[in-house]
C-alpha atoms as a PDB file:
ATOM      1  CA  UNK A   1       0.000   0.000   0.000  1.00  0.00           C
ATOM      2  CA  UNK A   2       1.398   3.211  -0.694  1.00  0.00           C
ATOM      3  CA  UNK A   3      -0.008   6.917  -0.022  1.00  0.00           C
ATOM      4  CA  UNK A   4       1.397   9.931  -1.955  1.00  0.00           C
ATOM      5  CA  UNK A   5       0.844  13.853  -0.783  1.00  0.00           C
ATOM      6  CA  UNK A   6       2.701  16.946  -0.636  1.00  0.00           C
ATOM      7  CA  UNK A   7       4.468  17.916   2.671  1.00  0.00           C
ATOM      8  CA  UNK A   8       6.617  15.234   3.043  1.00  0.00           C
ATOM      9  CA  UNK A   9       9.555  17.036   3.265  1.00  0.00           C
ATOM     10  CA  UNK A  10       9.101  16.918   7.083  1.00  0.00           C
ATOM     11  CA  UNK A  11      10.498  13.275   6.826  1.00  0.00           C
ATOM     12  CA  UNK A  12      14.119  14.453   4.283  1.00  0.00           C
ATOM     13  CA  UNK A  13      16.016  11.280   3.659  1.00  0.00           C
ATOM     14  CA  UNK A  14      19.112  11.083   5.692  1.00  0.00           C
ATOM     15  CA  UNK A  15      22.927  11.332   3.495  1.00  0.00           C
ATOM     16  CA  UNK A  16      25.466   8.664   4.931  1.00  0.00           C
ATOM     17  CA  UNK A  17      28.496  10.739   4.605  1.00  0.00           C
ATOM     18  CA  UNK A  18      31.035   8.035   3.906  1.00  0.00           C
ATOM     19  CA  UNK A  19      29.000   5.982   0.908  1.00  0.00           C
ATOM     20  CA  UNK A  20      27.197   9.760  -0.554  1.00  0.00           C
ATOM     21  CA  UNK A  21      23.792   8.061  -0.764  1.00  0.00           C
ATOM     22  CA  UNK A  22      20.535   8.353   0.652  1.00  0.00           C
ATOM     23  CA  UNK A  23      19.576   6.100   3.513  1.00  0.00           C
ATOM     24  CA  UNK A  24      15.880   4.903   2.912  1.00  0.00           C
ATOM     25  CA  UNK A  25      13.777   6.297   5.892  1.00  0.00           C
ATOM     26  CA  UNK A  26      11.002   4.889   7.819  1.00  0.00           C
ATOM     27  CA  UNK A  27       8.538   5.760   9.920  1.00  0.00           C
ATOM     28  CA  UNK A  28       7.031   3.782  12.950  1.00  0.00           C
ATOM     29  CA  UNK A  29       3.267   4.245  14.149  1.00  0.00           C
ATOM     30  CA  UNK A  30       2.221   3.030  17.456  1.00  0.00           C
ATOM     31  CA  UNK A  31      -0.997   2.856  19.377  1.00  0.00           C
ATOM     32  CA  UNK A  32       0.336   4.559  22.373  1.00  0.00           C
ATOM     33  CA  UNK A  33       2.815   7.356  23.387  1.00  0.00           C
ATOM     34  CA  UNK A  34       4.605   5.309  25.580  1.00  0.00           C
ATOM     35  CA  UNK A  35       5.019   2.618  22.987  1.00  0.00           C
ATOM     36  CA  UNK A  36       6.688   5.283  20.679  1.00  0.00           C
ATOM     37  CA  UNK A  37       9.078   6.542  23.424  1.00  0.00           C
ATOM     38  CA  UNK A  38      10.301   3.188  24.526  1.00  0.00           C
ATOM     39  CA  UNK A  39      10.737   2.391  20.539  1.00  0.00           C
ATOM     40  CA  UNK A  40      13.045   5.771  20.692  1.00  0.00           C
ATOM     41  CA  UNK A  41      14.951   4.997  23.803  1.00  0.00           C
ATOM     42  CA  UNK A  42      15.612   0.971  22.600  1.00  0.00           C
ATOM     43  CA  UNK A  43      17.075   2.639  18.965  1.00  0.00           C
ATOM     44  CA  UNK A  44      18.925   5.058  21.250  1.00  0.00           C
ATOM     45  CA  UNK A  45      20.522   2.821  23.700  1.00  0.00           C
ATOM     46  CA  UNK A  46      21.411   0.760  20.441  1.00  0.00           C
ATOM     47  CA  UNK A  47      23.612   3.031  19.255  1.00  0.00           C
ATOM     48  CA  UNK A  48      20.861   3.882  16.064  1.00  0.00           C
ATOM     49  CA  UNK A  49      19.887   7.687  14.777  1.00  0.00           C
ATOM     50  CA  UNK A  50      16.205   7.882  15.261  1.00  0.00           C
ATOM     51  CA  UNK A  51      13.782  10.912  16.230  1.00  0.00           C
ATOM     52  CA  UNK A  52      10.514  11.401  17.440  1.00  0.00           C
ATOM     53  CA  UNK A  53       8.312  13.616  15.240  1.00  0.00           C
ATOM     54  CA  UNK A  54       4.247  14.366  15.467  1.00  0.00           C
ATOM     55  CA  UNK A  55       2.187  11.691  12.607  1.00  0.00           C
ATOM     56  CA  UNK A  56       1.940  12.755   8.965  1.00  0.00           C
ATOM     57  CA  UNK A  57      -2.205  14.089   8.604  1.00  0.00           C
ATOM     58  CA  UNK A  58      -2.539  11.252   5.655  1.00  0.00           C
ATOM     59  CA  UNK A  59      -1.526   8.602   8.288  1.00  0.00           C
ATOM     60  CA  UNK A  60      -3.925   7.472  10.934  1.00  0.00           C
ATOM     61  CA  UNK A  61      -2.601   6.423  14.128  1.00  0.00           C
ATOM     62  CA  UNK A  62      -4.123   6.156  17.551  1.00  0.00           C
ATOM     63  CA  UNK A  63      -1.212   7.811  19.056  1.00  0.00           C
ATOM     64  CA  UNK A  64      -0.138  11.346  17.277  1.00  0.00           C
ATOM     65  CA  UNK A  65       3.851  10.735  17.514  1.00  0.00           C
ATOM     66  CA  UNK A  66       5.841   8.496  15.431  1.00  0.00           C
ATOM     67  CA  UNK A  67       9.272   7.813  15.205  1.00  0.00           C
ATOM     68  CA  UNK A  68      11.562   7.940  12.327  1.00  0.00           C
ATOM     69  CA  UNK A  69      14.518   5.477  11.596  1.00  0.00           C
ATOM     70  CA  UNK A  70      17.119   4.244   9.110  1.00  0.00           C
ATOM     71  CA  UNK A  71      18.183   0.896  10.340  1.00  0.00           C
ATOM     72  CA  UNK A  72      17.152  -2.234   9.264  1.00  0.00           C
ATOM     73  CA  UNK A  73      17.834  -3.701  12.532  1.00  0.00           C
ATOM     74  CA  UNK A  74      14.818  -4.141  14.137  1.00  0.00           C
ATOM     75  CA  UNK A  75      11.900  -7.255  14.077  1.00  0.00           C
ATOM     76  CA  UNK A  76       8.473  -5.400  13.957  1.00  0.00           C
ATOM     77  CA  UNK A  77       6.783  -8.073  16.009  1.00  0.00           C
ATOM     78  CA  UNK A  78       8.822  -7.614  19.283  1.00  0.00           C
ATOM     79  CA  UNK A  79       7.987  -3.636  19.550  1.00  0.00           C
ATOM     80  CA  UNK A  80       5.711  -2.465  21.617  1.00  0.00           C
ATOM     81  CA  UNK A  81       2.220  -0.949  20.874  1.00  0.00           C
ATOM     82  CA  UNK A  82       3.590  -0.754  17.043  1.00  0.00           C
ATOM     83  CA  UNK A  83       0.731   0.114  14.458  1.00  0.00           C
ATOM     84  CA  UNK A  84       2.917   0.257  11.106  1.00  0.00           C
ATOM     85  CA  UNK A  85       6.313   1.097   9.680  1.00  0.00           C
ATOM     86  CA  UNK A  86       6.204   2.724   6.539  1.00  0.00           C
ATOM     87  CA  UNK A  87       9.104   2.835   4.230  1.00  0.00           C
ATOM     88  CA  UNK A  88       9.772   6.886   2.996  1.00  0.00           C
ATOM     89  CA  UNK A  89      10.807   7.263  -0.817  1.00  0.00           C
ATOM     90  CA  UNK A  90      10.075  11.083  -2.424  1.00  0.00           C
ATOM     91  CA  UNK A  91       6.561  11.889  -1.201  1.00  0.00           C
ATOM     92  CA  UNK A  92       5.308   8.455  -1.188  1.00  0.00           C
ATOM     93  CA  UNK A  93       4.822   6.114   1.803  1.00  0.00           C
ATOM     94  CA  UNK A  94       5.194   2.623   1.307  1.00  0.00           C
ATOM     95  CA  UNK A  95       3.683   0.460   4.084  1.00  0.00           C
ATOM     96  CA  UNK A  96       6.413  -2.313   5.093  1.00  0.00           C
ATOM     97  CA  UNK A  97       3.994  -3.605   8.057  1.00  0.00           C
ATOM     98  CA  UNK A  98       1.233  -3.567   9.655  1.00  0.00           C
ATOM     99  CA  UNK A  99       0.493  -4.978  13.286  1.00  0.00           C
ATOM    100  CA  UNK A 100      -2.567  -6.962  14.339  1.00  0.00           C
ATOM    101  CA  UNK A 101      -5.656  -4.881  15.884  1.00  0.00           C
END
């Protein structure tokens, strides 16, 4: 599923320095504040770049914060109150997942 709107640039993709190439962004929707905070503080304590930013308007979400990443390093099923994680490419979203509920 994708969704495509104007305003995205909110969510710029991220430059590795060393390679000069975009890191693919994604953003992580979650059902509750808390579950987006403890997503931010386990990316944190792991070393990752990640930052907590209100939910695009196109997105639903039960809770208004989301958190955007670049690693790959994560399983979707073992965090916390997670809605979805959508992939960021231009001004499209591409949904990678989508939890149960």
């Amino acid at each position: 599923m994708q969704f495509t709107f104007e305003g995205l640039n909110l969510y710029n993709r991220i430059m590795n320095p060393i390679e000069r190439e975009y890191i693919m962004q994604k953003i992580a929707t979650f059902h509750t504040t808390s579950g987006a905070m403890g997503f931010e503080k386990q990316l944190k304590m792991a070393g990752e770049s990640c930052e907590l930013r209100p939910v695009p308007r196109k997105i639903s979400a039960s809770c208004g914060i989301c958190v955007a990443f670049v690693t790959e390093n994560y399983q979707a099923e073992a965090i916390v109150h997670l809605d979805k994680i959508y992939l960021v490419r231009e001004d499209v979203l591409e949904l990678l997942y989508s939890g149960k509920g």
